[in-house]
N, C-alpha and C. Protein backbone atom coordinates (compact mmCIF):
# COMPACT_ATOMS: atom_id res chain seq x y z
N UNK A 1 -5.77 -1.24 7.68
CA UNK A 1 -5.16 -2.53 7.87
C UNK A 1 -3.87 -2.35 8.67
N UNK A 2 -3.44 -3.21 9.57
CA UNK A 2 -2.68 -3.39 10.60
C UNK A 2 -1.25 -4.04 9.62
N UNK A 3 -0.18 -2.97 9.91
CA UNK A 3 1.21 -3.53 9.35
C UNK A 3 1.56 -4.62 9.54
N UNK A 4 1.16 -5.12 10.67
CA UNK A 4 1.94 -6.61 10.90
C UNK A 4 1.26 -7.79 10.31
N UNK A 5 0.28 -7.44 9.92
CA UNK A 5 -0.65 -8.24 8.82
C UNK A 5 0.05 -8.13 7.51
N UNK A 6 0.04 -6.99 7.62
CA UNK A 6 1.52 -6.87 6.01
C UNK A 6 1.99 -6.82 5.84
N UNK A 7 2.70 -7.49 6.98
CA UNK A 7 4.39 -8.25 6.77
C UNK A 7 5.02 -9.36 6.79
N UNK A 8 3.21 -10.03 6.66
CA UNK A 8 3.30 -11.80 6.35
C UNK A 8 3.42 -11.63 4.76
N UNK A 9 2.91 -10.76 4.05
CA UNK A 9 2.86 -10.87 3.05
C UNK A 9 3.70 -11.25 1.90
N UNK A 10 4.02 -11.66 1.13
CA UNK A 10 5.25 -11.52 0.09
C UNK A 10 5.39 -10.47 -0.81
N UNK A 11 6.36 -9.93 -1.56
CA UNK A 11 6.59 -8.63 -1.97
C UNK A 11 5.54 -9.02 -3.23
N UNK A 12 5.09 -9.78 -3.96
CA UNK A 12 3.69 -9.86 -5.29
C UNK A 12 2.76 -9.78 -4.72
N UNK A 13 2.73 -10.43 -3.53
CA UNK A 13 0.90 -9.77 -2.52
C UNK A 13 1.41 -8.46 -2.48
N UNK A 14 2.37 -7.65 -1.91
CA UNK A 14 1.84 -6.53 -1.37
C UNK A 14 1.91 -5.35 -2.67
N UNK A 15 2.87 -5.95 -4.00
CA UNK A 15 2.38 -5.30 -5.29
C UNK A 15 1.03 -5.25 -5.71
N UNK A 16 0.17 -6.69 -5.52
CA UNK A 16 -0.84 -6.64 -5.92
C UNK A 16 -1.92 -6.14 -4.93
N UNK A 17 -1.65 -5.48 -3.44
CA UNK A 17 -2.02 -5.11 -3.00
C UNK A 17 -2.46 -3.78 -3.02
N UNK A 18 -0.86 -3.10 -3.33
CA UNK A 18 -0.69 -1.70 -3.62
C UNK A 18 -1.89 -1.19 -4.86
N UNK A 19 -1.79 -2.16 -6.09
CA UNK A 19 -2.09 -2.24 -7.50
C UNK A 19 -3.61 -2.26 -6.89
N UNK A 20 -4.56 -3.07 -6.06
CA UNK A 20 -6.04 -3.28 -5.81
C UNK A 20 -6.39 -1.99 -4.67
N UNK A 21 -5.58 -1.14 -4.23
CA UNK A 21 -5.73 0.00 -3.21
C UNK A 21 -6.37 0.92 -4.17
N UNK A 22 -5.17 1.64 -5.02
CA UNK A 22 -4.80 2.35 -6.07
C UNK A 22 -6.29 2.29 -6.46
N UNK A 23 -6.56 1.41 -7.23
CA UNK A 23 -7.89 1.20 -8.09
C UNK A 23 -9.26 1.81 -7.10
N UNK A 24 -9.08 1.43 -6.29
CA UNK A 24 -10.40 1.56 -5.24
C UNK A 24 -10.12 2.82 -4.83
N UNK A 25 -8.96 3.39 -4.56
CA UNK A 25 -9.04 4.82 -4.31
C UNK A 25 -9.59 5.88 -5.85
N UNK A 26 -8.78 5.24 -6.82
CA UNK A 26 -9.39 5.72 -7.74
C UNK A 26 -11.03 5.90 -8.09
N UNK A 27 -11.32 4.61 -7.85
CA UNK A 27 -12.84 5.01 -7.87
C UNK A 27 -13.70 5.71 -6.87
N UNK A 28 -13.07 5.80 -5.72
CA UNK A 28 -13.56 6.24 -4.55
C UNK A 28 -13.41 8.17 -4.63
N UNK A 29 -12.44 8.59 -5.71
CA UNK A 29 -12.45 9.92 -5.76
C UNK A 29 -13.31 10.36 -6.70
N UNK A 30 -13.77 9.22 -7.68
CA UNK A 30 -15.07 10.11 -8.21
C UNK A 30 -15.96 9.93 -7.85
N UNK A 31 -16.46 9.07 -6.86
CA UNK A 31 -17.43 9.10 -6.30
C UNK A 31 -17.89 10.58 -5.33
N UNK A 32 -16.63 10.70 -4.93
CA UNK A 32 -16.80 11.82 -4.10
C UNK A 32 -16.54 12.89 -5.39
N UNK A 33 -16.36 13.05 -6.12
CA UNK A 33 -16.37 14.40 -7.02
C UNK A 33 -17.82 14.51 -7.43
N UNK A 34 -18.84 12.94 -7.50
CA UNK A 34 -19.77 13.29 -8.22
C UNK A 34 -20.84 13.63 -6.91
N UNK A 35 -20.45 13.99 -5.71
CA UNK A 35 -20.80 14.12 -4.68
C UNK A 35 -21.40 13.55 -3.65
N UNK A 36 -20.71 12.35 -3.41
CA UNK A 36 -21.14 11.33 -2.02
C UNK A 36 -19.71 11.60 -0.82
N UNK A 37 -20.26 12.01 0.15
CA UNK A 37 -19.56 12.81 0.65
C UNK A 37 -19.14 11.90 2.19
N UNK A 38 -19.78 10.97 1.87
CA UNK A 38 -19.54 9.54 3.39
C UNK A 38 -18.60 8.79 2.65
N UNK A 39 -17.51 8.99 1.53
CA UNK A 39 -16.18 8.34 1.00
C UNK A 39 -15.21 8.76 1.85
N UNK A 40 -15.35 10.15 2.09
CA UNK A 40 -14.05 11.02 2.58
C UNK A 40 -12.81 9.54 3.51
N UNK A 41 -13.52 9.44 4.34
CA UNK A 41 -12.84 8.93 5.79
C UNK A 41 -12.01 7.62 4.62
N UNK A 42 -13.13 6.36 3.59
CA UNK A 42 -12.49 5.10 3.11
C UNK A 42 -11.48 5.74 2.47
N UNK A 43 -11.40 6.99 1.66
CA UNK A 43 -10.23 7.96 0.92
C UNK A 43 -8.79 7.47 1.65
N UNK A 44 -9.09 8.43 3.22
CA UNK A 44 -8.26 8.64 4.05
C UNK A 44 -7.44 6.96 4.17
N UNK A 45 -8.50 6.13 4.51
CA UNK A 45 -7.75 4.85 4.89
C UNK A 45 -7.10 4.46 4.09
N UNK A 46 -7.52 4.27 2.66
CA UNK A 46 -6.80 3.86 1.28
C UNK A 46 -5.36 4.51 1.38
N UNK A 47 -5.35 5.74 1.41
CA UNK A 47 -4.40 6.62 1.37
C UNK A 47 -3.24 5.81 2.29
N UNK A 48 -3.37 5.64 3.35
CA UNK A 48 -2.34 5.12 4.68
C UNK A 48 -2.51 3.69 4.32
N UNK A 49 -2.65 3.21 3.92
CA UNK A 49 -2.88 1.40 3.49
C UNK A 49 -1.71 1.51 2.42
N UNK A 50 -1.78 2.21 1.41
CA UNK A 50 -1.24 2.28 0.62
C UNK A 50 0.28 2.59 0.72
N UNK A 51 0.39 3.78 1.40
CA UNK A 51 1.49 4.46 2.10
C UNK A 51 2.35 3.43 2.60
N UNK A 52 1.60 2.82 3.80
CA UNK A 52 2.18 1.26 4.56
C UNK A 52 2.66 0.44 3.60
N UNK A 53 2.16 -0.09 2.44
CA UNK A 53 2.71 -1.57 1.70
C UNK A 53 3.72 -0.73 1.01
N UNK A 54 3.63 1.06 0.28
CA UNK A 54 4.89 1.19 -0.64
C UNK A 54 6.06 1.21 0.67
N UNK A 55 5.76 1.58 1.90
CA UNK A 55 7.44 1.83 3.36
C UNK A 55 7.66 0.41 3.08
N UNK A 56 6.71 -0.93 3.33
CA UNK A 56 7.56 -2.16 3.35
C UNK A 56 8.04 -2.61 2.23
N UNK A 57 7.61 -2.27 1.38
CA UNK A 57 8.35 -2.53 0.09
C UNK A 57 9.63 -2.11 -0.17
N UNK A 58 9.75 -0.90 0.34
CA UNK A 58 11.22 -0.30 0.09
C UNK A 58 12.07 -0.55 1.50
N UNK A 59 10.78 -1.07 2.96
CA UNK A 59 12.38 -1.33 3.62
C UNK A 59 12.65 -2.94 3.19
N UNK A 60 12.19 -3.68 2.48
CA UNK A 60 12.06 -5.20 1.33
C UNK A 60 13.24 -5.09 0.85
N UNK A 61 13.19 -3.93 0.23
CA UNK A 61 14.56 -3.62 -1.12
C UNK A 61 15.48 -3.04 0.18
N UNK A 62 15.85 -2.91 0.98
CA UNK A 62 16.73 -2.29 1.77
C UNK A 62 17.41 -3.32 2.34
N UNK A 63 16.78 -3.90 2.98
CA UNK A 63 17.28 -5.27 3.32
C UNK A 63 17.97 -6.52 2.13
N UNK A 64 17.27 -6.38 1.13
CA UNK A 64 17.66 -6.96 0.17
C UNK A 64 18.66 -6.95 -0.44
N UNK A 65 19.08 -5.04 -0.36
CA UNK A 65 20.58 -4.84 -0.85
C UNK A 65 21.67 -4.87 0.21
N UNK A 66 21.49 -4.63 1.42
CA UNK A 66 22.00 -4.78 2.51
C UNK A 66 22.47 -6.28 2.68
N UNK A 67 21.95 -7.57 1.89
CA UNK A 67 22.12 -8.81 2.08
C UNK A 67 23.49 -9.17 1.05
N UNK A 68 22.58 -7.76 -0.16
CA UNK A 68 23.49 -8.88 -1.04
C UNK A 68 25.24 -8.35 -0.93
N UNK A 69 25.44 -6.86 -0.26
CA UNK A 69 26.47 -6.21 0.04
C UNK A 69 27.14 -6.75 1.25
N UNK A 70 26.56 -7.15 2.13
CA UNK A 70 27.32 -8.38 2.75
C UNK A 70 27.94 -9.49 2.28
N UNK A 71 27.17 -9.96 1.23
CA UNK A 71 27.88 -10.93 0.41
C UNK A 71 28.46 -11.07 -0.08
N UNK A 72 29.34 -9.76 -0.62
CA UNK A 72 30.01 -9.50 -1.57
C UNK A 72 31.45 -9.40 -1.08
């Protein structure tokens, strides 16, 4: 999935995004433990999907404290 798609998002979509990745990767590694071996690559994507929503999340909170320290 394309970042700029997930950066319409709001920070509870992209929790509950993170939270519905997670799960599917989870299941996607025992699939491949119990040996289906055409998961590998959806693994890989999960992996960087995931990666992507936790960076905007924390540059979310970066900006966020950056706002409120201006304010102060």
């Amino acid at each position: 999935m394309k970042a700029e798609k997930m950066r319409e998002w709001t920070t509870d979509e992209m929790r509950a995004k993170e939270r519905e990745f997670s799960d599917q990767l989870f299941r996607l590694k025992f699939q491949r433990a119990s040996g289906q071996s055409d998961v590998l690559q959806k693994i890989r994507v999960l992996r960087r999907d995931i990666a992507r929503v936790k960076t905007l999340l924390r540059q979310n909170e970066m900006q966020a404290a950056e706002g409120a320290e201006k304010k102060s």
